[in-house]
Protein backbone atom coordinates (compact mmCIF):
# COMPACT_ATOMS: atom_id res chain seq x y z
CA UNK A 1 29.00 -8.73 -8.39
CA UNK A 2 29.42 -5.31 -6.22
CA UNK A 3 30.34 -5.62 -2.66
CA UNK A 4 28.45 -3.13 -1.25
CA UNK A 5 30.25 -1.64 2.49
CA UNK A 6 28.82 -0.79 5.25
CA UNK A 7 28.66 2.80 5.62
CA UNK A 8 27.70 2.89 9.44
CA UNK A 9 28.52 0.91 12.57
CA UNK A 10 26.52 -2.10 13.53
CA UNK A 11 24.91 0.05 16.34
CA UNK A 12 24.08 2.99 14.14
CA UNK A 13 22.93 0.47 11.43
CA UNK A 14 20.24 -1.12 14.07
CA UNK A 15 19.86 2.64 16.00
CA UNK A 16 18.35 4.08 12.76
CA UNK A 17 16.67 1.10 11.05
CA UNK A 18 14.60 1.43 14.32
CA UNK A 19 13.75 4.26 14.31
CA UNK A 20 12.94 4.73 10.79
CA UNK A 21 10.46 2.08 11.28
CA UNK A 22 9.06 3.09 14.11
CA UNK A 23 8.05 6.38 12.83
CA UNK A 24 7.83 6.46 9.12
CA UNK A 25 6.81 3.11 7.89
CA UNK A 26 5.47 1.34 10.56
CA UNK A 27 2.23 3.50 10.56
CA UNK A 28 1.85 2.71 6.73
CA UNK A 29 2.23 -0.98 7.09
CA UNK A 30 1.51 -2.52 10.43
CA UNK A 31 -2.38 -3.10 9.31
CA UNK A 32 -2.93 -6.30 7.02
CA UNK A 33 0.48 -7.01 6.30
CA UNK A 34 1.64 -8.84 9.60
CA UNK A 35 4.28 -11.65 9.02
CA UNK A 36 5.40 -9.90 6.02
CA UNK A 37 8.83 -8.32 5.46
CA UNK A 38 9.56 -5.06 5.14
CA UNK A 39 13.04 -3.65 3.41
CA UNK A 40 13.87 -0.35 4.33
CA UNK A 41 16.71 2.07 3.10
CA UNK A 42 18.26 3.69 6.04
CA UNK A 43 19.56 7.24 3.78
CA UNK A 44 15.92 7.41 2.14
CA UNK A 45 13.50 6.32 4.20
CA UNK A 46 11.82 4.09 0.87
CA UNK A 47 10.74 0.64 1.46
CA UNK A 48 9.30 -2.20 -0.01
CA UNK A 49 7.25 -4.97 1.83
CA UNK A 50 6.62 -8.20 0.46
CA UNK A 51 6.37 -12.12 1.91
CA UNK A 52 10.02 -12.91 0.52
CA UNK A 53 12.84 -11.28 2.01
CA UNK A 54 14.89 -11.34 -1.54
CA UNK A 55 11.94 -10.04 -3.22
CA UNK A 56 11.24 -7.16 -1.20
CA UNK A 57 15.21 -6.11 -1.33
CA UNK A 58 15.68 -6.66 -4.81
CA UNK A 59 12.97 -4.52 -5.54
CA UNK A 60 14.40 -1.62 -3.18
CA UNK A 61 17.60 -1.78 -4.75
CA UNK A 62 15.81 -1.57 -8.45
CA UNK A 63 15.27 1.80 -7.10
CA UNK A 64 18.26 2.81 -4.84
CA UNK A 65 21.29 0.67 -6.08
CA UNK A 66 23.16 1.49 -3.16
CA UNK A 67 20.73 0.95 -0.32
CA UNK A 68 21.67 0.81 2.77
CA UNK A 69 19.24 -1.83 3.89
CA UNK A 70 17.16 -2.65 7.50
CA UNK A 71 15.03 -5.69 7.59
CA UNK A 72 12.14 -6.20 9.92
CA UNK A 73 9.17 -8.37 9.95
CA UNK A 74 6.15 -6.62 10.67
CA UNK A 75 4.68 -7.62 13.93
CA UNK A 76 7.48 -9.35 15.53
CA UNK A 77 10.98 -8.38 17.22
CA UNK A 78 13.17 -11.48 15.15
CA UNK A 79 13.09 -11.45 11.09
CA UNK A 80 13.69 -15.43 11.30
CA UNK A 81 13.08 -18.11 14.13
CA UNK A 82 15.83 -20.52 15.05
CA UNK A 83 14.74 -23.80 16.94
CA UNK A 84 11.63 -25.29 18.55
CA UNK A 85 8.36 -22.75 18.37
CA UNK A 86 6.30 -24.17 21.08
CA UNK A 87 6.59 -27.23 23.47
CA UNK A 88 5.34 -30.78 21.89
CA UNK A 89 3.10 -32.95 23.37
CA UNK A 90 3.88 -37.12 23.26
């Protein structure tokens, strides 16, 4: 298995993921596809989007073995939820 590095700094990572998905693919995708992932290659600009995280970057790096790769999940700020969603009622 390849060990792929880093080629930017966490803050450049997140800078340009951002921005690459706010104006390049979030226009494309935003409509019927919220919930869903989207895998984005931060030196292209290609993405694929797709329900399964692994799915939608396996198929990115089919095409670009060496993606550099920014996760989102359209329609939401977090890509996974840790804890309680709501309040519960006794």
């Amino acid at each position: 298995m390849v060990v792929r590095q880093p080629r930017y700094s966490k803050e450049e990572f997140a800078r340009r993921g951002d921005e690459i998905y706010e104006t390049q693919v979030r226009p494309q995708v935003e409509a019927g596809n919220h919930g869903k992932i989207v895998a984005i290659d931060l030196e292209t600009g290609d993405f694929e989007v797709d329900s399964s995280e692994i799915t939608a970057c396996d198929r990115l790096e089919a095409r670009h073995p060496n993606a550099q790769i920014w996760i989102v999940r359209i329609g939401s700020r977090y890509v996974r939820r840790f804890g309680e969603r709501g309040k519960r009622t006794a």
